[in-house]
Protein backbone atom coordinates (compact mmCIF):
# COMPACT_ATOMS: atom_id res chain seq x y z
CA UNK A 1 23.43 43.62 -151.19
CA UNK A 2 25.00 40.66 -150.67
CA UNK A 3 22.38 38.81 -149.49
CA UNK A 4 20.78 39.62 -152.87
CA UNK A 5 23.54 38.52 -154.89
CA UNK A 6 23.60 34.98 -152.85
CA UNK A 7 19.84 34.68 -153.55
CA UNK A 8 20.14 35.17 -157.49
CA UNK A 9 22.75 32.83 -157.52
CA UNK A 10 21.01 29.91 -155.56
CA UNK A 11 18.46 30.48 -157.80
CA UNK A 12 20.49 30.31 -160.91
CA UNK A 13 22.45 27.45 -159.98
CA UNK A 14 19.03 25.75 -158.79
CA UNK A 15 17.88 26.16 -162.28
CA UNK A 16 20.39 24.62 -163.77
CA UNK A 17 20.67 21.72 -161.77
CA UNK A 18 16.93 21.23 -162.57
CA UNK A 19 17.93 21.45 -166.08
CA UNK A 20 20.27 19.03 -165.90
CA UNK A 21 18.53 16.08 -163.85
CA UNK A 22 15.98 16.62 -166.61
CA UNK A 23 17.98 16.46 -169.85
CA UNK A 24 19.26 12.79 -167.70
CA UNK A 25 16.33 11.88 -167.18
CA UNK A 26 14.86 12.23 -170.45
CA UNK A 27 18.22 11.15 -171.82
CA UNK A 28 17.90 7.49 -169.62
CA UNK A 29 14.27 7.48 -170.68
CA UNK A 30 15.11 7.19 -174.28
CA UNK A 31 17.56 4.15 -173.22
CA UNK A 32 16.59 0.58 -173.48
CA UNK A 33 15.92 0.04 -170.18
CA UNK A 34 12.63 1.92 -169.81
CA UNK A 35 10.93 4.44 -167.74
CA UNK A 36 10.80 2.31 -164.49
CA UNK A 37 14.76 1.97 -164.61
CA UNK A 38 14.55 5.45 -165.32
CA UNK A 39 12.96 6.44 -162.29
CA UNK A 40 14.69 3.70 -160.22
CA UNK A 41 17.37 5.52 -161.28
CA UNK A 42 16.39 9.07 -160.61
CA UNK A 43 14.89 8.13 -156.81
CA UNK A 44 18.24 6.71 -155.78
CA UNK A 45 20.12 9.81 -157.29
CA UNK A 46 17.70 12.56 -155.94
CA UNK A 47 17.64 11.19 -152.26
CA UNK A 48 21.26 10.42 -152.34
CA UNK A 49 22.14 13.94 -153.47
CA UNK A 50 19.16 15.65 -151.62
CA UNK A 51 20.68 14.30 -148.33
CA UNK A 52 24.36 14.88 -149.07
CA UNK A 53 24.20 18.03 -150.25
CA UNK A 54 22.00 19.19 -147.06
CA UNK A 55 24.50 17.73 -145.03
CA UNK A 56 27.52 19.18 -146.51
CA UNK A 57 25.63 22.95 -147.63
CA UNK A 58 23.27 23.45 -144.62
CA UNK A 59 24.60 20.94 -142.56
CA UNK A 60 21.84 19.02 -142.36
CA UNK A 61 21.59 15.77 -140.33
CA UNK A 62 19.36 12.93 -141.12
CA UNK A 63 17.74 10.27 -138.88
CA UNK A 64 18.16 6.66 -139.04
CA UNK A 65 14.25 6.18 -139.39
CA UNK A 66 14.99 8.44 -142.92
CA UNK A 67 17.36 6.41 -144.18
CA UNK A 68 15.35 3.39 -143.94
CA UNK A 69 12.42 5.11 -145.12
CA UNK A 70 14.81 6.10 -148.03
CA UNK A 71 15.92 2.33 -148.75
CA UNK A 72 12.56 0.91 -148.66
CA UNK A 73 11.28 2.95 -150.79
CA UNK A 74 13.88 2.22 -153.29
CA UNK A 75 14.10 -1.69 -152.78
CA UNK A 76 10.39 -1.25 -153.67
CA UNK A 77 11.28 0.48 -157.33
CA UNK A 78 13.82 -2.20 -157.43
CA UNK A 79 11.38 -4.76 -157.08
CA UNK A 80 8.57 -3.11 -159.37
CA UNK A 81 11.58 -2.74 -162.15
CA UNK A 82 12.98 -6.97 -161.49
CA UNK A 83 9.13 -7.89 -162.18
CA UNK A 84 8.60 -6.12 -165.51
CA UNK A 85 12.20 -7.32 -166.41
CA UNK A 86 11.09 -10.75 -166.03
CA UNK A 87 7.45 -10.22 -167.53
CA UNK A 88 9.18 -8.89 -170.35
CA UNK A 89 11.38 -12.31 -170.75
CA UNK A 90 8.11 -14.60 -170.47
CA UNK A 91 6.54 -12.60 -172.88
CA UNK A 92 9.24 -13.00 -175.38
């Protein structure tokens, strides 16, 4: 019975968490800064949280080689997000 009960409620509170990184998201989207700031933004969050919460709920551990993989892939939204920042300034 318990088991059950811990189930539903993962699943609930999973739900709602999803509901909540989208209302954000679509909340940030609507911002000046634009969809790639957006998602920048929401990367950095969801692999932050994803490995923090693993750590600290299921405990979790992470390589090295992850985290790296983790930064790259956000220095390369960074980058992709600097470049239409300044094609948007030469435009103007």
């Amino acid at each position: 019975m318990f088991e059950l009960l811990a189930q539903i409620a993962c699943i609930v509170i999973m739900v709602l968490l999803n509901a909540c990184v989208w209302r954000f998201f679509v909340k940030a989207l609507h911002s000046d800064g634009g969809t790639l700031v957006a998602a920048l933004v929401s990367a950095a969050t969801n692999y932050t949280a994803s490995a923090l919460l693993g750590w600290f709920i299921f405990d979790e551990r992470t390589s090295f080689l992850w985290w790296i993989g983790t930064a790259l892939v956000l220095a390369g939204l960074l980058l992709i997000v600097n470049d239409d920042e300044q094609t948007k300034k030469k435009q103007s």
